[in-house]
PDB file of N, CA and C in Angstrom:
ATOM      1  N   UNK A   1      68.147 114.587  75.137  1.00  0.00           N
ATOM      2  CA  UNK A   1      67.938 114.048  76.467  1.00  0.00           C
ATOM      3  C   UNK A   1      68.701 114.917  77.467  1.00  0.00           C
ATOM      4  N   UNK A   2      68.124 115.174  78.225  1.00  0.00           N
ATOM      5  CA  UNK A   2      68.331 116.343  79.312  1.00  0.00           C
ATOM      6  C   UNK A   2      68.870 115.803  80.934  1.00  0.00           C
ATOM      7  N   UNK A   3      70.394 115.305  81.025  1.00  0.00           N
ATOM      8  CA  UNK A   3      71.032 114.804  82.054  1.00  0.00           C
ATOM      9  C   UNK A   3      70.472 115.334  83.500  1.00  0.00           C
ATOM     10  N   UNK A   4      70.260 114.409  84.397  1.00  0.00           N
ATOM     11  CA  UNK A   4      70.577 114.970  85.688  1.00  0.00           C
ATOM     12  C   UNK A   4      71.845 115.334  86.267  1.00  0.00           C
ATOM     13  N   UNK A   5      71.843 115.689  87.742  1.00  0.00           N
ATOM     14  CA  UNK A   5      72.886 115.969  88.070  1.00  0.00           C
ATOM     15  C   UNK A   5      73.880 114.567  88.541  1.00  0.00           C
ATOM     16  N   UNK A   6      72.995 113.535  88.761  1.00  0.00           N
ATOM     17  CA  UNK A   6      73.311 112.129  89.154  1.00  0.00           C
ATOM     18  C   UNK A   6      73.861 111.435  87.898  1.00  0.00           C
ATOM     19  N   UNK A   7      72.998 111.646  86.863  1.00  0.00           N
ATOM     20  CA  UNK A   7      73.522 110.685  85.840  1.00  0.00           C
ATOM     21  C   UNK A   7      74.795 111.574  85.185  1.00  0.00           C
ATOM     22  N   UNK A   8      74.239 113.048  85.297  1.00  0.00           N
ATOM     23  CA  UNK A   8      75.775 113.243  84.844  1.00  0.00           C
ATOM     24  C   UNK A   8      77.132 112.729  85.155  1.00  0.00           C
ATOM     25  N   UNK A   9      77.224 112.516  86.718  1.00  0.00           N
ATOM     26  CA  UNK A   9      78.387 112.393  87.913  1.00  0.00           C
ATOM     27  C   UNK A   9      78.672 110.851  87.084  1.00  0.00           C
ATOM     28  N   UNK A  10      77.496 110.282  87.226  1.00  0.00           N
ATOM     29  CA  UNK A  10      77.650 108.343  87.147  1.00  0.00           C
ATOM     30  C   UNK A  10      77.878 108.669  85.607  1.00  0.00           C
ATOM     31  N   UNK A  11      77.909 109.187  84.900  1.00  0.00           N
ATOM     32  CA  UNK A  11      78.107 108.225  83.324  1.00  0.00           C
ATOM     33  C   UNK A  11      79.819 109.164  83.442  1.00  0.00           C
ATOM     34  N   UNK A  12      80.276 110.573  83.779  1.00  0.00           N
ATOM     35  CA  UNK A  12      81.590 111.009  83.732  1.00  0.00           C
ATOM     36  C   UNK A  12      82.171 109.768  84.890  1.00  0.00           C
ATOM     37  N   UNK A  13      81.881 109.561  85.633  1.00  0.00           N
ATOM     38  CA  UNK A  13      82.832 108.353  86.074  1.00  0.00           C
ATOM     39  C   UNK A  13      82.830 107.161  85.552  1.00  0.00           C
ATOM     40  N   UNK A  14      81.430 106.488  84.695  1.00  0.00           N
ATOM     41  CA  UNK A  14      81.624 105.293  84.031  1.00  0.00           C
ATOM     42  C   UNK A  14      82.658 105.474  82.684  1.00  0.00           C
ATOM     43  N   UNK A  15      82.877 107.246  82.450  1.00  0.00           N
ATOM     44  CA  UNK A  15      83.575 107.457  81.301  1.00  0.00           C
ATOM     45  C   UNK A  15      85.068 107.312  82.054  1.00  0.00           C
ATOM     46  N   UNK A  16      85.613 107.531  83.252  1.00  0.00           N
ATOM     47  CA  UNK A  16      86.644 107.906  82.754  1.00  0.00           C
ATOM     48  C   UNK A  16      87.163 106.917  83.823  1.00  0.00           C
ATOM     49  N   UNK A  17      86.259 105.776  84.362  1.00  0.00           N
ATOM     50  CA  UNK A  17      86.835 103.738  84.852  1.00  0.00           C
ATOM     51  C   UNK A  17      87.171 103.036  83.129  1.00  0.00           C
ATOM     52  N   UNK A  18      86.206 103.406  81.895  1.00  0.00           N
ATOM     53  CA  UNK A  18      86.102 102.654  81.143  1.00  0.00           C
ATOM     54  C   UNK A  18      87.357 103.482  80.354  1.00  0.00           C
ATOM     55  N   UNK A  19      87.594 104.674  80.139  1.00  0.00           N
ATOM     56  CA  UNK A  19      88.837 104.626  79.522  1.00  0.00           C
ATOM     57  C   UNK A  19      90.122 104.528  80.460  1.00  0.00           C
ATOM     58  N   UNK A  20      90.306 104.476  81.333  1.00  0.00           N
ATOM     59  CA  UNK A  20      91.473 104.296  82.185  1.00  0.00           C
ATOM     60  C   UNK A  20      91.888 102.627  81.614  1.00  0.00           C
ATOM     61  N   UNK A  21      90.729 101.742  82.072  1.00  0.00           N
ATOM     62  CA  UNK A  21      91.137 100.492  81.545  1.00  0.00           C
ATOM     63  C   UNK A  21      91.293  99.814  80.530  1.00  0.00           C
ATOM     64  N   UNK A  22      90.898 100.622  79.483  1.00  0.00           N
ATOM     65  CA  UNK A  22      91.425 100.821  77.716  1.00  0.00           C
ATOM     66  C   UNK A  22      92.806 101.079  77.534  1.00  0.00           C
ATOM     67  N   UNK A  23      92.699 102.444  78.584  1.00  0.00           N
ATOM     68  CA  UNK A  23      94.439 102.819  78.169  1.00  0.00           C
ATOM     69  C   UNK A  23      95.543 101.541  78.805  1.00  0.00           C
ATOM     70  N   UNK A  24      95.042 101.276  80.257  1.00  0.00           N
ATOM     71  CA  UNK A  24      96.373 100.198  80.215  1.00  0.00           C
ATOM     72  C   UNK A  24      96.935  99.390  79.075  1.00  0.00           C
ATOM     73  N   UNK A  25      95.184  98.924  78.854  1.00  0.00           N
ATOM     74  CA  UNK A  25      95.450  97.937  77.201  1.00  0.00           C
ATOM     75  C   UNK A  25      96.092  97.850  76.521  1.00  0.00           C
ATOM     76  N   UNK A  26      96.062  99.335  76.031  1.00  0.00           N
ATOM     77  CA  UNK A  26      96.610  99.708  74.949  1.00  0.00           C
ATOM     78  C   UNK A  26      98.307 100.144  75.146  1.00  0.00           C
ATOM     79  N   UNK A  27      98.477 100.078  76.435  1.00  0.00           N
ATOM     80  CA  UNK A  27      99.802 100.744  76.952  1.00  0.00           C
ATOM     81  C   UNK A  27     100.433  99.505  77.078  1.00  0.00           C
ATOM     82  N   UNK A  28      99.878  97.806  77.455  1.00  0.00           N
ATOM     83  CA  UNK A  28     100.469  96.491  77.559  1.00  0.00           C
ATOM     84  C   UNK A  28     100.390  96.300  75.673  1.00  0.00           C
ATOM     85  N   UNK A  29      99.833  96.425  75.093  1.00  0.00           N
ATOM     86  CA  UNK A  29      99.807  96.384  73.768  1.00  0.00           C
ATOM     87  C   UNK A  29     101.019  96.848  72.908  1.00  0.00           C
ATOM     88  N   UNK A  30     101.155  98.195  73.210  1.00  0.00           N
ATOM     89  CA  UNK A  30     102.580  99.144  72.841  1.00  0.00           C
ATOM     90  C   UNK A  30     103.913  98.259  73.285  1.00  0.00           C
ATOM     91  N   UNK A  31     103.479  98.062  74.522  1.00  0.00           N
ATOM     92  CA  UNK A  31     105.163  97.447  75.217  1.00  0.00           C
ATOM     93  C   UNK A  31     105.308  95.850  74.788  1.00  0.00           C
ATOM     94  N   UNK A  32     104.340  95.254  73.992  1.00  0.00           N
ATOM     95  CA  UNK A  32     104.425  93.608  73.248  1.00  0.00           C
ATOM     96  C   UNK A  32     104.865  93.748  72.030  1.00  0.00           C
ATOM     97  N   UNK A  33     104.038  95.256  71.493  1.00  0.00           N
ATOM     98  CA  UNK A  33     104.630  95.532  70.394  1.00  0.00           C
ATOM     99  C   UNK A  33     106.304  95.716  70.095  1.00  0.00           C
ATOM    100  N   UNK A  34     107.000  96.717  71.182  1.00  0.00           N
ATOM    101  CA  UNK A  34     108.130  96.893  71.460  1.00  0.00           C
ATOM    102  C   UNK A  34     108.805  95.848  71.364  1.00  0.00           C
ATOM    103  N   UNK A  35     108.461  95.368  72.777  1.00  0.00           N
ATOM    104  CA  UNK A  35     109.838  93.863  72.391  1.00  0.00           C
ATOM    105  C   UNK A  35     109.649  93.026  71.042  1.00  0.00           C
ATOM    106  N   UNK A  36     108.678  92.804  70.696  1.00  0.00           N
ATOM    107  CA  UNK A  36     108.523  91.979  68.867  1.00  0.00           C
ATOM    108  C   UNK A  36     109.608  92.837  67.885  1.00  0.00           C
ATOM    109  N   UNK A  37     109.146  94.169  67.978  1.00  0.00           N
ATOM    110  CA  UNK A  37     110.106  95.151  67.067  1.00  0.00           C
ATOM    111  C   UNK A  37     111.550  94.400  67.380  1.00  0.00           C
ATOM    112  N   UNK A  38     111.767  94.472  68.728  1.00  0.00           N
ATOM    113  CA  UNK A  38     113.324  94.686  68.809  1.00  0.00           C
ATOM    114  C   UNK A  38     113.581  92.937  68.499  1.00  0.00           C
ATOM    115  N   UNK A  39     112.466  92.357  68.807  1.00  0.00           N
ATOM    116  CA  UNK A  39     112.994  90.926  68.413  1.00  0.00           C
ATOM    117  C   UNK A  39     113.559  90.580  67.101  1.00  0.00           C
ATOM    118  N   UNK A  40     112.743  91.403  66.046  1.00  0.00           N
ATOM    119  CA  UNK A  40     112.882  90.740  65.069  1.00  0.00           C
ATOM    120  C   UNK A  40     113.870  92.100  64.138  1.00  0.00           C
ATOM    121  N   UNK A  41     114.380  93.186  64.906  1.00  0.00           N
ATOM    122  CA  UNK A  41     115.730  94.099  64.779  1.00  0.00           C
ATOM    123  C   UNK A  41     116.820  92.947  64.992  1.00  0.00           C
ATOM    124  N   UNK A  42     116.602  92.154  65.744  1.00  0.00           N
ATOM    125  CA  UNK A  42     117.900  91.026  66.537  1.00  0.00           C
ATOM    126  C   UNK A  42     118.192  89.580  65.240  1.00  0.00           C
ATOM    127  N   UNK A  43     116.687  89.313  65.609  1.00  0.00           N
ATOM    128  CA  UNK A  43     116.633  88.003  63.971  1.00  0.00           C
ATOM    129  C   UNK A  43     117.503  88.883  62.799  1.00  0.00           C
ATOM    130  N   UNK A  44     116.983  90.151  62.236  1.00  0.00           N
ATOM    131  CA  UNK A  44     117.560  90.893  61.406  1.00  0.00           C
ATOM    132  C   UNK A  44     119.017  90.817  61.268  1.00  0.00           C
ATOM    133  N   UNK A  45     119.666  91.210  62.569  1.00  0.00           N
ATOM    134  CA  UNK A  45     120.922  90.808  63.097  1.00  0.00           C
ATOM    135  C   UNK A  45     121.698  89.463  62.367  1.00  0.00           C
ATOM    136  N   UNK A  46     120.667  88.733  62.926  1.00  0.00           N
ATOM    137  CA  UNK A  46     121.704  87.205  63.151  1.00  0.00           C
ATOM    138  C   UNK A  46     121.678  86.779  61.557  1.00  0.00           C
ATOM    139  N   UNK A  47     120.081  86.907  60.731  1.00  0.00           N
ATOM    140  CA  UNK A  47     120.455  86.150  59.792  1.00  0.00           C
ATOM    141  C   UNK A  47     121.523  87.373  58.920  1.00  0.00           C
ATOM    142  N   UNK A  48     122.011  88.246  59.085  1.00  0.00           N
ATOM    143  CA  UNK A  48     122.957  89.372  58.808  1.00  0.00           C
ATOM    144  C   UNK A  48     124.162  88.313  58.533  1.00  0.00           C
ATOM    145  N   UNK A  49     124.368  87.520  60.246  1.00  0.00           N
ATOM    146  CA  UNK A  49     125.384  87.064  60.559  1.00  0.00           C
ATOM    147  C   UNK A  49     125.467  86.091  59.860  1.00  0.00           C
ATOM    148  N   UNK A  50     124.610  85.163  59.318  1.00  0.00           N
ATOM    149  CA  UNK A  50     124.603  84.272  58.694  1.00  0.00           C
ATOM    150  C   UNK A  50     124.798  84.023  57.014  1.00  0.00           C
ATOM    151  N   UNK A  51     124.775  85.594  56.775  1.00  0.00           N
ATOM    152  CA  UNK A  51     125.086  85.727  55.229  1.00  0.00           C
ATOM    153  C   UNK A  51     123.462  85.184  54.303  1.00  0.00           C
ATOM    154  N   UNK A  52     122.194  85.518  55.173  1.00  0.00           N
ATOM    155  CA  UNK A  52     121.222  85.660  54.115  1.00  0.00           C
ATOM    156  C   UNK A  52     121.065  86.203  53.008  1.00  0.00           C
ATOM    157  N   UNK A  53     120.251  86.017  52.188  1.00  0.00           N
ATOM    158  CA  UNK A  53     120.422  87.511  51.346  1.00  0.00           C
ATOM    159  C   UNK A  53     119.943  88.624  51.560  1.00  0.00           C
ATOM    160  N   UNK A  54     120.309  89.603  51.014  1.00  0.00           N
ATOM    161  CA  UNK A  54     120.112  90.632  51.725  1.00  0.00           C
ATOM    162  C   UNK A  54     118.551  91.409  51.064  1.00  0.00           C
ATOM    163  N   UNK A  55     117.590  90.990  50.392  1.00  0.00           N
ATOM    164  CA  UNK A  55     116.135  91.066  50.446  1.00  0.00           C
ATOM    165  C   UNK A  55     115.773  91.046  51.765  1.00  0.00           C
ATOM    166  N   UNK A  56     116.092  89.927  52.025  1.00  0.00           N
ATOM    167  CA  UNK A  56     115.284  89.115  53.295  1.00  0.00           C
ATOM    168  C   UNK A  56     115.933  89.786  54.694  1.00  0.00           C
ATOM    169  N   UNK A  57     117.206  90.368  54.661  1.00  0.00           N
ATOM    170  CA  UNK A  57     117.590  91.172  55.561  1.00  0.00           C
ATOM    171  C   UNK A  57     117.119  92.112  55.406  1.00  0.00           C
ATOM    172  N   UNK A  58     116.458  93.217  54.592  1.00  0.00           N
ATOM    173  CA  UNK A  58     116.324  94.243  54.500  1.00  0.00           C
ATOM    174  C   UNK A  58     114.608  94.480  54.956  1.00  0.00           C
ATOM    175  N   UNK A  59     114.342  93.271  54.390  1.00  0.00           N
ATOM    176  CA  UNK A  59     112.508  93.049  54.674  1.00  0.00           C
ATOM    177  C   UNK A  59     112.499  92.571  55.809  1.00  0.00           C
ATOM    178  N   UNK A  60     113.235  92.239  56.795  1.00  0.00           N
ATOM    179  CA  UNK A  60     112.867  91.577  58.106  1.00  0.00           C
ATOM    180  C   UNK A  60     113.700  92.988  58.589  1.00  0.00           C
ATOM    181  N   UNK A  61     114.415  93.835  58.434  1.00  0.00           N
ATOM    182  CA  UNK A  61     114.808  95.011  59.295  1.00  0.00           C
ATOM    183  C   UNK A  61     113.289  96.206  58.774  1.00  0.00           C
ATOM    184  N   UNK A  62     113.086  96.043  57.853  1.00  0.00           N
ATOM    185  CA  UNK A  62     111.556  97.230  57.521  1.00  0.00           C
ATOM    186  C   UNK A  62     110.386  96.614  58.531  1.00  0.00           C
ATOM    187  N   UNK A  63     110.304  95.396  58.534  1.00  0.00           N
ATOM    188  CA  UNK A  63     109.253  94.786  59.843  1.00  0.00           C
ATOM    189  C   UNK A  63     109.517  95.127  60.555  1.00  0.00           C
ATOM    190  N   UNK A  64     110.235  95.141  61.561  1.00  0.00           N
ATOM    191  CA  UNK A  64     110.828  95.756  62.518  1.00  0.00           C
ATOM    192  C   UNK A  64     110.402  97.244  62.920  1.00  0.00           C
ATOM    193  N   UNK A  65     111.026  98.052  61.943  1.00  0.00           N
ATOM    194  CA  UNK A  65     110.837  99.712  61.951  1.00  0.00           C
ATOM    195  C   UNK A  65     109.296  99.844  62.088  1.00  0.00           C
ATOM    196  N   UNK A  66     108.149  99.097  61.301  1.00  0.00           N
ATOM    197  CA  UNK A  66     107.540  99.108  61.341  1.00  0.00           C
ATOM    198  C   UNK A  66     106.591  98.574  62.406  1.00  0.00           C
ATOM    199  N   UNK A  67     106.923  97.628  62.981  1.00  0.00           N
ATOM    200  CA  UNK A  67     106.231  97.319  64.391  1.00  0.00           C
ATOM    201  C   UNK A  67     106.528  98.254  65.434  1.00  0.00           C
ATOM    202  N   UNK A  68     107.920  99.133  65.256  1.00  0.00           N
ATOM    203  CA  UNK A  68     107.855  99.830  66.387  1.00  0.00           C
ATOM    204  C   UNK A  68     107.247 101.468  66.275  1.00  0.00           C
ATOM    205  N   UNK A  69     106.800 101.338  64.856  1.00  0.00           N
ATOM    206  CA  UNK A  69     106.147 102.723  64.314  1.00  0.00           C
ATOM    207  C   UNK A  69     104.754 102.361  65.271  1.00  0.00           C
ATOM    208  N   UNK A  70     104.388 101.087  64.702  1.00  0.00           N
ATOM    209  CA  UNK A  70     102.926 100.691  65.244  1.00  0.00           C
ATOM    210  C   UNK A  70     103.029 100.983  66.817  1.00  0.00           C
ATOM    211  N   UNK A  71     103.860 100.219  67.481  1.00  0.00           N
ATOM    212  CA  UNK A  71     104.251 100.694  69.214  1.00  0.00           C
ATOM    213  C   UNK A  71     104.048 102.062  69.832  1.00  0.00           C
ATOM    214  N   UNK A  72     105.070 102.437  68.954  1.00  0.00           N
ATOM    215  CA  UNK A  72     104.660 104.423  68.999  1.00  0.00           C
ATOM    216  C   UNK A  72     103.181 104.735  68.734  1.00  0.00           C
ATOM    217  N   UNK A  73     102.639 104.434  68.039  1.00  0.00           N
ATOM    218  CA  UNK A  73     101.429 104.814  67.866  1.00  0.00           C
ATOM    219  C   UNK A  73      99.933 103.958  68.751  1.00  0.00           C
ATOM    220  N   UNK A  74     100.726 103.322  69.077  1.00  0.00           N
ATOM    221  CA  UNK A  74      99.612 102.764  70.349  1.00  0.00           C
ATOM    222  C   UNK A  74     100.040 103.543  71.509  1.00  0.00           C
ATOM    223  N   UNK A  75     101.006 103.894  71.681  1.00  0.00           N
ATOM    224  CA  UNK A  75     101.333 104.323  72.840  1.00  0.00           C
ATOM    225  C   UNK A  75     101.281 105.588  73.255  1.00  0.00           C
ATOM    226  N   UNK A  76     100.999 106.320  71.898  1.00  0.00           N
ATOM    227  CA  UNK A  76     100.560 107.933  71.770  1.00  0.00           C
ATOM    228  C   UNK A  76      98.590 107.890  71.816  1.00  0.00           C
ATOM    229  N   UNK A  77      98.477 106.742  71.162  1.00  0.00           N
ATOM    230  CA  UNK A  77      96.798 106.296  71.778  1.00  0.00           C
ATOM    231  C   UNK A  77      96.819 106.415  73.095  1.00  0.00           C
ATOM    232  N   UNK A  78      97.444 105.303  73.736  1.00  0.00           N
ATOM    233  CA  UNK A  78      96.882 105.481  75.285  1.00  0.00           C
ATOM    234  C   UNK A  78      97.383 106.715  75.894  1.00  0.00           C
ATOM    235  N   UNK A  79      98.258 107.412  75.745  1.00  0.00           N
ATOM    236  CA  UNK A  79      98.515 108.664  76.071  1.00  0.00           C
ATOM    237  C   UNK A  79      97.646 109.898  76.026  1.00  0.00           C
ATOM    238  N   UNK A  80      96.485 109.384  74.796  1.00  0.00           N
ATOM    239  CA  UNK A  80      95.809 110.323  74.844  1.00  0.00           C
ATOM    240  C   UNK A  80      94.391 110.205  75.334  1.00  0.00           C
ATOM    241  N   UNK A  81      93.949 108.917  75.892  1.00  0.00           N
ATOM    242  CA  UNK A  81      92.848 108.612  75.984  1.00  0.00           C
ATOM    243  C   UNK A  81      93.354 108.727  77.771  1.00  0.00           C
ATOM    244  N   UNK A  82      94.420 108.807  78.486  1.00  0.00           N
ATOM    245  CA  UNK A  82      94.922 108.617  79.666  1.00  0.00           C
ATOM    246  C   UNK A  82      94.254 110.174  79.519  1.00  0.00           C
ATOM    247  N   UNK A  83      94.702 111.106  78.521  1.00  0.00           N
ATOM    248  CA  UNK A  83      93.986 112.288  78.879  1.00  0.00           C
ATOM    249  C   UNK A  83      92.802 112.754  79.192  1.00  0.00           C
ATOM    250  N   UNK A  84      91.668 112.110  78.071  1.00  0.00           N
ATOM    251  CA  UNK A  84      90.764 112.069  77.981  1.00  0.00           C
ATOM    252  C   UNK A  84      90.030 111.458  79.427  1.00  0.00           C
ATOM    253  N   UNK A  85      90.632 110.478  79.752  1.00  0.00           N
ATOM    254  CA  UNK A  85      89.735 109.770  81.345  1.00  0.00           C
ATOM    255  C   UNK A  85      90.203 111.120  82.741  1.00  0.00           C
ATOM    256  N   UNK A  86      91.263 111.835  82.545  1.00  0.00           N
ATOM    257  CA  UNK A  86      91.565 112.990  83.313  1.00  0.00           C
ATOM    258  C   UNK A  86      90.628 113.918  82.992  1.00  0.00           C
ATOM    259  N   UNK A  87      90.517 114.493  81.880  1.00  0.00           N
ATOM    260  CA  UNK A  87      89.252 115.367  81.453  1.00  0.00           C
ATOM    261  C   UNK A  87      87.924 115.207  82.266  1.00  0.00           C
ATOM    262  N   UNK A  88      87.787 113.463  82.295  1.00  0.00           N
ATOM    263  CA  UNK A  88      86.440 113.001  82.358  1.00  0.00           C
ATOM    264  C   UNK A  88      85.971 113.149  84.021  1.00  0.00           C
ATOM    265  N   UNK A  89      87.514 112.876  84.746  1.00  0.00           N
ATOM    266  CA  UNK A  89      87.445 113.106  86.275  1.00  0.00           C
ATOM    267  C   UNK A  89      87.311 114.256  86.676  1.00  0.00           C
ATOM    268  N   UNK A  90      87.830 115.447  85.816  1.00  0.00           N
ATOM    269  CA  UNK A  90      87.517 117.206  85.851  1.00  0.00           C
ATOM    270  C   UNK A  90      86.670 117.270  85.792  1.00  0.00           C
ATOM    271  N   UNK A  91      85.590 116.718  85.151  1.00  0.00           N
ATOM    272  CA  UNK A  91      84.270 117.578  84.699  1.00  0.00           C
ATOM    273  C   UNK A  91      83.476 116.674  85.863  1.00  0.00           C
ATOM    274  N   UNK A  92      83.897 115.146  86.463  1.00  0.00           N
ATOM    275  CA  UNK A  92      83.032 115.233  87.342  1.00  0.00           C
ATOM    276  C   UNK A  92      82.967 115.889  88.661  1.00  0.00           C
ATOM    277  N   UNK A  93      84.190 116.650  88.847  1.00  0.00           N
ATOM    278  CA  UNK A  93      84.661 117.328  90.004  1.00  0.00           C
ATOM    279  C   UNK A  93      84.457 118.726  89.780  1.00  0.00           C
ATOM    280  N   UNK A  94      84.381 119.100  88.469  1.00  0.00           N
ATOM    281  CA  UNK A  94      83.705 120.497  88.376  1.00  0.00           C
ATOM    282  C   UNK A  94      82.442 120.133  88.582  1.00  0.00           C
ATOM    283  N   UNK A  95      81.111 119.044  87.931  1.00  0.00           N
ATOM    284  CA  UNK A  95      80.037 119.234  88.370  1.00  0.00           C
ATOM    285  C   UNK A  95      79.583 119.254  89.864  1.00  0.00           C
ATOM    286  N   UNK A  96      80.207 118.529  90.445  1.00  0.00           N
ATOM    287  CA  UNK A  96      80.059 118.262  92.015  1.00  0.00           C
ATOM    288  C   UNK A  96      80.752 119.658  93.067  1.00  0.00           C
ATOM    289  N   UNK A  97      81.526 120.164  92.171  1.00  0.00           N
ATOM    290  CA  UNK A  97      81.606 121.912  92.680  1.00  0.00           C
ATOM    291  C   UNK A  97      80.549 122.574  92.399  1.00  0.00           C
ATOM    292  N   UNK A  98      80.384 122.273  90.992  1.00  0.00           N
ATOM    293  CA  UNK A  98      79.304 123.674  90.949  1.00  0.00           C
ATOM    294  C   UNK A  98      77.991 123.251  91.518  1.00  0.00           C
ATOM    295  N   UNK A  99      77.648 122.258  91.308  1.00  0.00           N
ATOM    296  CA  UNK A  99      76.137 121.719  91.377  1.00  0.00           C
ATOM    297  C   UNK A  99      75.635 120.937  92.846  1.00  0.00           C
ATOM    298  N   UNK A 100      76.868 120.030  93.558  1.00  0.00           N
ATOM    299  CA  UNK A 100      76.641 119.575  94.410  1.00  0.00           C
ATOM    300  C   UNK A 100      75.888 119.850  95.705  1.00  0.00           C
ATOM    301  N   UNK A 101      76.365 121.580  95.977  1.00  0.00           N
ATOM    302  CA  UNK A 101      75.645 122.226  97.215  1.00  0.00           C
ATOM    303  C   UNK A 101      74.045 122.209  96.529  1.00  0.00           C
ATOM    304  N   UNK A 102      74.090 122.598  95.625  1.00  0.00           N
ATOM    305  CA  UNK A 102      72.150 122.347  95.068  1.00  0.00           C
ATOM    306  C   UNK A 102      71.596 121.421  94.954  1.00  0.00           C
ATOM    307  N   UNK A 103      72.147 120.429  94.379  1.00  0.00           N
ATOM    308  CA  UNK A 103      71.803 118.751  94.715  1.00  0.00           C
ATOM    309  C   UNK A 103      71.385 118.964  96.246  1.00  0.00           C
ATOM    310  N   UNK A 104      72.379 118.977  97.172  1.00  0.00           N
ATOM    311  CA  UNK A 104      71.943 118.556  98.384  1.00  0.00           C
ATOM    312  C   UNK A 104      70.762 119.468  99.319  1.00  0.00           C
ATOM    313  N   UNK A 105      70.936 120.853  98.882  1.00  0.00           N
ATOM    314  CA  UNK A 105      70.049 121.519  99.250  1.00  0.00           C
ATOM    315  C   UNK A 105      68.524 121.113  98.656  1.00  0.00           C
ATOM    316  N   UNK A 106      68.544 120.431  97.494  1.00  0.00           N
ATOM    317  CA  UNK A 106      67.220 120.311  97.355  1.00  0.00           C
ATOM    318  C   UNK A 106      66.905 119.059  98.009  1.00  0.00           C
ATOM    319  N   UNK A 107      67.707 118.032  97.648  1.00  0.00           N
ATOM    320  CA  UNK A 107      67.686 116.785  98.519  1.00  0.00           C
ATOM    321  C   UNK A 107      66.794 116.923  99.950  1.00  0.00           C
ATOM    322  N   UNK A 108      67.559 117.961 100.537  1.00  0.00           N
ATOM    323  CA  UNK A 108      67.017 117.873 102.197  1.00  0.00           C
ATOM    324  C   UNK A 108      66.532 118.823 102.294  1.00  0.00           C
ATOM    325  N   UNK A 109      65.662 119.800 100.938  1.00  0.00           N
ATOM    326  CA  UNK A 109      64.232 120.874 101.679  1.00  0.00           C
ATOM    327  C   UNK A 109      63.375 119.856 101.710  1.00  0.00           C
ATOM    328  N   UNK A 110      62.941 120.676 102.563  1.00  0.00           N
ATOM    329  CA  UNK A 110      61.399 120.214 103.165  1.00  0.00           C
ATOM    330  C   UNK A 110      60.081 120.042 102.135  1.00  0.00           C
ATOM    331  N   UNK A 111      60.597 121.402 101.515  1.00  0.00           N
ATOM    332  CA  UNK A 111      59.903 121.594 100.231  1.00  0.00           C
ATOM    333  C   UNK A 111      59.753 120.434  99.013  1.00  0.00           C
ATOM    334  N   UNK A 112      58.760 119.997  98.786  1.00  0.00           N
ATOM    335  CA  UNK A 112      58.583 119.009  97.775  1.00  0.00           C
ATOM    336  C   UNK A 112      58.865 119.580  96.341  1.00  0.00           C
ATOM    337  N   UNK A 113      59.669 118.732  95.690  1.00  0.00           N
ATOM    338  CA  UNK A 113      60.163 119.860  93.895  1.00  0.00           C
ATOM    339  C   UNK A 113      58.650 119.963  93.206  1.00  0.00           C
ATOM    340  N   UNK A 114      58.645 120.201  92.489  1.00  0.00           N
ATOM    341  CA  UNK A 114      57.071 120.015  91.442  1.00  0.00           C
ATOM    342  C   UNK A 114      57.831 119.199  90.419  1.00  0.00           C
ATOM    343  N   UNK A 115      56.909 118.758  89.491  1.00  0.00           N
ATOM    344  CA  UNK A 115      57.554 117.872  88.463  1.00  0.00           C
ATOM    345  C   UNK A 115      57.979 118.671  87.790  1.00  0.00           C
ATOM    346  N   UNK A 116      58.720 118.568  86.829  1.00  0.00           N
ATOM    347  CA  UNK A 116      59.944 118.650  86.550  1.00  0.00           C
ATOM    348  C   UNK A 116      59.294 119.287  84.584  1.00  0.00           C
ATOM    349  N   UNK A 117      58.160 119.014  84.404  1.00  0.00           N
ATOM    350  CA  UNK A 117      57.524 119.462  83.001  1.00  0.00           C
ATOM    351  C   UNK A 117      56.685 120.673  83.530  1.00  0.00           C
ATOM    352  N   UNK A 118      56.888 120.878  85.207  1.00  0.00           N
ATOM    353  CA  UNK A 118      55.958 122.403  85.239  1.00  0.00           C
ATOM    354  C   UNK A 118      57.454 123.357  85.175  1.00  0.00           C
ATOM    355  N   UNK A 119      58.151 123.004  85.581  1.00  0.00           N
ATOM    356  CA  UNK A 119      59.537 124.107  85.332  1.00  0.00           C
ATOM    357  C   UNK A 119      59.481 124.258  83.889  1.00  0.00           C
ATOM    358  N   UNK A 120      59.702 123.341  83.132  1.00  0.00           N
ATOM    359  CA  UNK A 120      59.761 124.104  81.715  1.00  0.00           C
ATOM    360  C   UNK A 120      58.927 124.235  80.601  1.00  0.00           C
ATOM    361  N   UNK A 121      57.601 124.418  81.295  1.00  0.00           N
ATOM    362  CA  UNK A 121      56.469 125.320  81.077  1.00  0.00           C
ATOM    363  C   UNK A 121      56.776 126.955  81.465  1.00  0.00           C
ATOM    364  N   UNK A 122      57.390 127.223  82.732  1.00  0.00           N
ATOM    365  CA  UNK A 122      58.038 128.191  83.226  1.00  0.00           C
ATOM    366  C   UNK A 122      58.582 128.856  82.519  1.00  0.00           C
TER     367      UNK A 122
END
């Protein structure tokens, strides 16, 4: 399927509204994750203080490490999809450089286009 210059512009901006608002997601996601980690670094703590045994201290401090592995890794997600929606705003600002003055020039000739299956007969 062979893009216009319109649908190109409209789907790179529907690409890079729809990942912008993924990444917050995923960036409020990371930082819920965070505080849980450190919550349950703190529980780790107390039942420490309390003389649990130390299984159960050791398995509630590995939860921990591990929720904030997960944090990190959501948060290197939205980091990279924050890239990806920047990419997506480049390429619609490179198309509208390169292509835009021709868009509009054809827009407002006078000249009627021919359809569009005699060009690539051409």
């Amino acid at each position: 399927m062979a893009l216009t210059y319109l649908e190109l512009r409209r789907e790179t901006k529907a690409l890079a509204r729809d990942v912008r608002r993924a990444t917050e997601q995923h960036k409020k996601t990371a930082a819920a994750m965070d505080a849980e980690a450190k919550d349950t670094s703190r529980i780790a703590e107390q039942i420490a203080a309390l003389k649990v045994d130390t299984a159960t201290i050791a398995e509630t401090r590995e939860v921990s490490r591990i929720m904030q592995g997960l944090s990190q890794a959501a948060l290197a997600f939205a980091n990279a999809a924050e890239e990806t929606s920047r990419s997506a705003t480049a390429a619609d600002q490179q198309a509208q450089s390169d292509h835009g003055g021709i868009h509009e020039a054809v827009g407002s000739s006078p000249v009627p286009m021919a359809n569009r299956a005699w060009y690539t007969q051409e």
